[in-house]
N, C-alpha and C. Protein backbone atom coordinates (compact mmCIF):
# COMPACT_ATOMS: atom_id res chain seq x y z
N UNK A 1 138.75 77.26 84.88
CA UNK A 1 139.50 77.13 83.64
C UNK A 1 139.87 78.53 83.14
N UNK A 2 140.65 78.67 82.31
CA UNK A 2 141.46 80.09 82.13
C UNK A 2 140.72 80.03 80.72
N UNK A 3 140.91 81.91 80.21
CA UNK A 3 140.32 82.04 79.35
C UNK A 3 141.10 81.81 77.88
N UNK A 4 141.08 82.02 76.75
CA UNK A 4 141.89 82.02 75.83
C UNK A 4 142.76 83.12 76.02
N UNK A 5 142.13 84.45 76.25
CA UNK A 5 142.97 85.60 76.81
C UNK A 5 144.09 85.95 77.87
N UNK A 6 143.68 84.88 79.07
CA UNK A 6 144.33 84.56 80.15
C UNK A 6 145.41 83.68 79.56
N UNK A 7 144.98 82.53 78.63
CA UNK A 7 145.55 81.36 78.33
C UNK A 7 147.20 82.41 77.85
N UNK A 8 146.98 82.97 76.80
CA UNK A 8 147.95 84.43 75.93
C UNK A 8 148.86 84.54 76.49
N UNK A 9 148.34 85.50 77.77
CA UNK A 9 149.05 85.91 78.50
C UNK A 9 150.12 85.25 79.31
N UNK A 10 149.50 84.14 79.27
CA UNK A 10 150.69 83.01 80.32
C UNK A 10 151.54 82.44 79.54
N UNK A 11 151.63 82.51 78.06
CA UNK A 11 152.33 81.42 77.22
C UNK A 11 153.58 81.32 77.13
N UNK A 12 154.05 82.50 77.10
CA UNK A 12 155.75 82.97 76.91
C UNK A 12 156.09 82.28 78.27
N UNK A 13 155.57 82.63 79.41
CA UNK A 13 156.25 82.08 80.71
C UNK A 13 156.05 80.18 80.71
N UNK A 14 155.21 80.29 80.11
CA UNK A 14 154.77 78.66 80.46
C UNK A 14 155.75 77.69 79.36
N UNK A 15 156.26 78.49 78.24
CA UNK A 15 156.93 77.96 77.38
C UNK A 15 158.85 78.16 77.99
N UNK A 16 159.05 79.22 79.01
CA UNK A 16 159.59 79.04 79.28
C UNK A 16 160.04 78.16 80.31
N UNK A 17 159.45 77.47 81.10
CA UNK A 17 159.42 77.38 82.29
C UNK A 17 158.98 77.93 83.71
N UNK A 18 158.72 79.00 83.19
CA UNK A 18 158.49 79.85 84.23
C UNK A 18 157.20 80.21 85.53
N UNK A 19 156.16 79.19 85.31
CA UNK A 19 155.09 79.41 86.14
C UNK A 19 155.06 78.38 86.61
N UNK A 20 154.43 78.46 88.10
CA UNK A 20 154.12 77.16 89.12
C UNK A 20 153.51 76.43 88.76
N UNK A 21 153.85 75.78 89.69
CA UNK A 21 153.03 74.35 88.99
C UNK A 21 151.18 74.12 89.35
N UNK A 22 150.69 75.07 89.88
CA UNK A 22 149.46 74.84 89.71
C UNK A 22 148.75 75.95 88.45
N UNK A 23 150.13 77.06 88.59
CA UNK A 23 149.60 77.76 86.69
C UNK A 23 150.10 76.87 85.63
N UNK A 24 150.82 75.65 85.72
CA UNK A 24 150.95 74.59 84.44
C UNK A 24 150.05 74.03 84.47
N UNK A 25 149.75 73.84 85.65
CA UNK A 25 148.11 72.78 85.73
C UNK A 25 147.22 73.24 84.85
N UNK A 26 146.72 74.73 84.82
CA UNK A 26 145.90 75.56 84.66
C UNK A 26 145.65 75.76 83.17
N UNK A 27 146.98 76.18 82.56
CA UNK A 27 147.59 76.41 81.75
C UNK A 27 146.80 74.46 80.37
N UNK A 28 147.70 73.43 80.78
CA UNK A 28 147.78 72.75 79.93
C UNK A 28 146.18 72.22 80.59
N UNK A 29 145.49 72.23 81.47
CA UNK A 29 143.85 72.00 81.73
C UNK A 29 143.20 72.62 79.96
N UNK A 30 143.86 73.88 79.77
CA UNK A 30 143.19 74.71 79.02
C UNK A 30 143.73 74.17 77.47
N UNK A 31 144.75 73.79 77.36
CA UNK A 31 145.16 73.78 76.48
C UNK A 31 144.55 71.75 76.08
N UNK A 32 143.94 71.47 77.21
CA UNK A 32 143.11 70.05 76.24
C UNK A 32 141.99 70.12 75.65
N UNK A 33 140.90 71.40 76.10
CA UNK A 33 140.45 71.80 75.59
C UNK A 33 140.00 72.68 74.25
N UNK A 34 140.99 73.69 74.45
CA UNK A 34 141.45 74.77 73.00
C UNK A 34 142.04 74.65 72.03
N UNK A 35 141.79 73.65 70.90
CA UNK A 35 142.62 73.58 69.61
C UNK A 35 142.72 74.64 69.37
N UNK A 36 142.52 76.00 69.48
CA UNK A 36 143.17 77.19 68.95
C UNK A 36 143.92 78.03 69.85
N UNK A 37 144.24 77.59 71.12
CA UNK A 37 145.24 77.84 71.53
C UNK A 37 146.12 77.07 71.64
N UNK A 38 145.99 75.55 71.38
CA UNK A 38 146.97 74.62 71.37
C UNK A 38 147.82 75.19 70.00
N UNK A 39 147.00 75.94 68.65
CA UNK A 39 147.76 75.88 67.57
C UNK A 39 148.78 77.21 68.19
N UNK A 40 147.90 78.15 69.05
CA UNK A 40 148.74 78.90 69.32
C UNK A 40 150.26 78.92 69.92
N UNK A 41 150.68 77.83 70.48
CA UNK A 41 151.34 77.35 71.77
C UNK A 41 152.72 76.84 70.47
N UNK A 42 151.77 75.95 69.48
CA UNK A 42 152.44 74.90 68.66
C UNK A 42 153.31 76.36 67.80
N UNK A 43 152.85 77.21 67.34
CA UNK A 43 153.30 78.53 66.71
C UNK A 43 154.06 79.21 67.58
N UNK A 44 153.93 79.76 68.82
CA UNK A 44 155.12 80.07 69.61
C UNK A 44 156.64 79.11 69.94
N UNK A 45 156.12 78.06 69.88
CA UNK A 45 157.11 76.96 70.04
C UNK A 45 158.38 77.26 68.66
N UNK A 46 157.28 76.97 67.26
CA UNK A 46 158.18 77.28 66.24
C UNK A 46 158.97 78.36 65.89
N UNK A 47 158.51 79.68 66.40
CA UNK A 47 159.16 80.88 66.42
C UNK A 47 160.28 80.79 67.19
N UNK A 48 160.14 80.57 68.65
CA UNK A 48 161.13 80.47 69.79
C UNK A 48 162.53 79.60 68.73
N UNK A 49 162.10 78.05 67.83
CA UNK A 49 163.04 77.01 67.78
C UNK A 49 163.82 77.97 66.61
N UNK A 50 162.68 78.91 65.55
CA UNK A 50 163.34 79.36 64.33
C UNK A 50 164.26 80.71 65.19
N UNK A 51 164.24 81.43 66.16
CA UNK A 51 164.57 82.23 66.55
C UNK A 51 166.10 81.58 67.09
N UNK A 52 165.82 80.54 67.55
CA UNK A 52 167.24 79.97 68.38
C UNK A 52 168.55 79.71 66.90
N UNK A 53 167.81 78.83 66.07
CA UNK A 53 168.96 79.05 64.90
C UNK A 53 169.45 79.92 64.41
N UNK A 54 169.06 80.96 64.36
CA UNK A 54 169.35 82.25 63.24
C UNK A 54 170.36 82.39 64.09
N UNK A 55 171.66 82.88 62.81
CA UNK A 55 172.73 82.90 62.71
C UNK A 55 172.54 84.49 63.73
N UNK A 56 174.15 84.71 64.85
CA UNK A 56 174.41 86.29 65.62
C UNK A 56 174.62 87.05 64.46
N UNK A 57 175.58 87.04 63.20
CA UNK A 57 176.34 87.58 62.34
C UNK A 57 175.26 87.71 61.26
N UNK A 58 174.84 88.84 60.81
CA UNK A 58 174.50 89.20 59.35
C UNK A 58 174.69 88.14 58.13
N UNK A 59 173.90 87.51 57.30
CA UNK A 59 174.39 86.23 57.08
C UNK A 59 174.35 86.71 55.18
N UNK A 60 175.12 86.65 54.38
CA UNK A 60 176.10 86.63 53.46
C UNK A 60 175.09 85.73 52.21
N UNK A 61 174.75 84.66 52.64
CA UNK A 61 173.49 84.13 51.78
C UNK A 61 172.30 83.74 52.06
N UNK A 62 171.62 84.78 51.96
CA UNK A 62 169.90 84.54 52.72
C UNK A 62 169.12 83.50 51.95
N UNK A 63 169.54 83.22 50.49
CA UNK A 63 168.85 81.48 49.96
C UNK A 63 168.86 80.50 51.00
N UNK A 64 170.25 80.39 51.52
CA UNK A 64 170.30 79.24 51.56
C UNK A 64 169.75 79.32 52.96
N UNK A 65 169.85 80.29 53.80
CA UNK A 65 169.42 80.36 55.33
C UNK A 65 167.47 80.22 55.43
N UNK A 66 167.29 81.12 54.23
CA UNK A 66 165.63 80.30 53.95
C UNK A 66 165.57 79.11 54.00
N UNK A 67 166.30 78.18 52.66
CA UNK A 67 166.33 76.95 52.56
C UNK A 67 166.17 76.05 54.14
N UNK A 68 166.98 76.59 54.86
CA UNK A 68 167.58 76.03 56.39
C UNK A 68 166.36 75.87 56.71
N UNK A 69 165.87 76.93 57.04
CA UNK A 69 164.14 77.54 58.14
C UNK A 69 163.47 76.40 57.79
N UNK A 70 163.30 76.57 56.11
CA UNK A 70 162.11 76.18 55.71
C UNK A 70 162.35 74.83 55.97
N UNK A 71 163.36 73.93 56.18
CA UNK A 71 163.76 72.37 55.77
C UNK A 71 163.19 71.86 57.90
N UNK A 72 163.75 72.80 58.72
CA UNK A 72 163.61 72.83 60.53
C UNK A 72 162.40 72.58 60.33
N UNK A 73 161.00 73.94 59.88
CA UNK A 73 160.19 74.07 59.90
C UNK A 73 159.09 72.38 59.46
N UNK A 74 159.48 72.09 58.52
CA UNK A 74 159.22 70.47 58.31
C UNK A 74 159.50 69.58 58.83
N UNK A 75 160.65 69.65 59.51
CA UNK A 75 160.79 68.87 60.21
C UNK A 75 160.50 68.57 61.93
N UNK A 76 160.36 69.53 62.61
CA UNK A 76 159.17 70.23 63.36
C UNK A 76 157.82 69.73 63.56
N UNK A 77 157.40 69.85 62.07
CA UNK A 77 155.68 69.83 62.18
C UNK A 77 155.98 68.26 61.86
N UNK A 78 156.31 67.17 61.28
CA UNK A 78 156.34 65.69 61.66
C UNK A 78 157.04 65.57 62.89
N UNK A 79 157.54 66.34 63.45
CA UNK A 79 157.96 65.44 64.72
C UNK A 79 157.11 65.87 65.58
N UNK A 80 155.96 67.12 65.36
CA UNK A 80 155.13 67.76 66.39
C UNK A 80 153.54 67.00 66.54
N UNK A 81 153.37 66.40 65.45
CA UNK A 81 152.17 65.33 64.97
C UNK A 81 152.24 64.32 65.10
């Protein structure tokens, strides 16, 4: 079984796609175990989804682009539970 440290290190690739399939094995083995790296995984996930919206262009009203985040972000965590 991989460590929480090991677990870290693999996450970005594993969230991308990017590791074989006996490091997914490895990977989600660990992650039935580790509620605190599962929260970790669940927190990279949300960064990656808040990272994909944000506007290319300098954005003109940052209220309402909070508003945005914050409305994804909720909606996210009920569809992630």
């Amino acid at each position: 079984m991989l460590t929480c440290k090991e677990q870290v290190a693999r996450s970005s690739d594993y969230l991308d796609g990017q590791l074989t399939f006996r490091e997914r094995l490895l990977v989600r083995h660990h992650l039935m175990f580790c509620p605190n790296c599962r929260r970790f995984i669940r927190q990279m996930r949300l960064m990656q989804a808040t990272l994909r919206i944000l506007p290319d262009d300098p954005v003109k009203d940052v209220d309402a682009l909070a508003q945005r985040l914050a409305a994804e972000r909720l909606k996210d965590q009920k569809g992630g539970e």
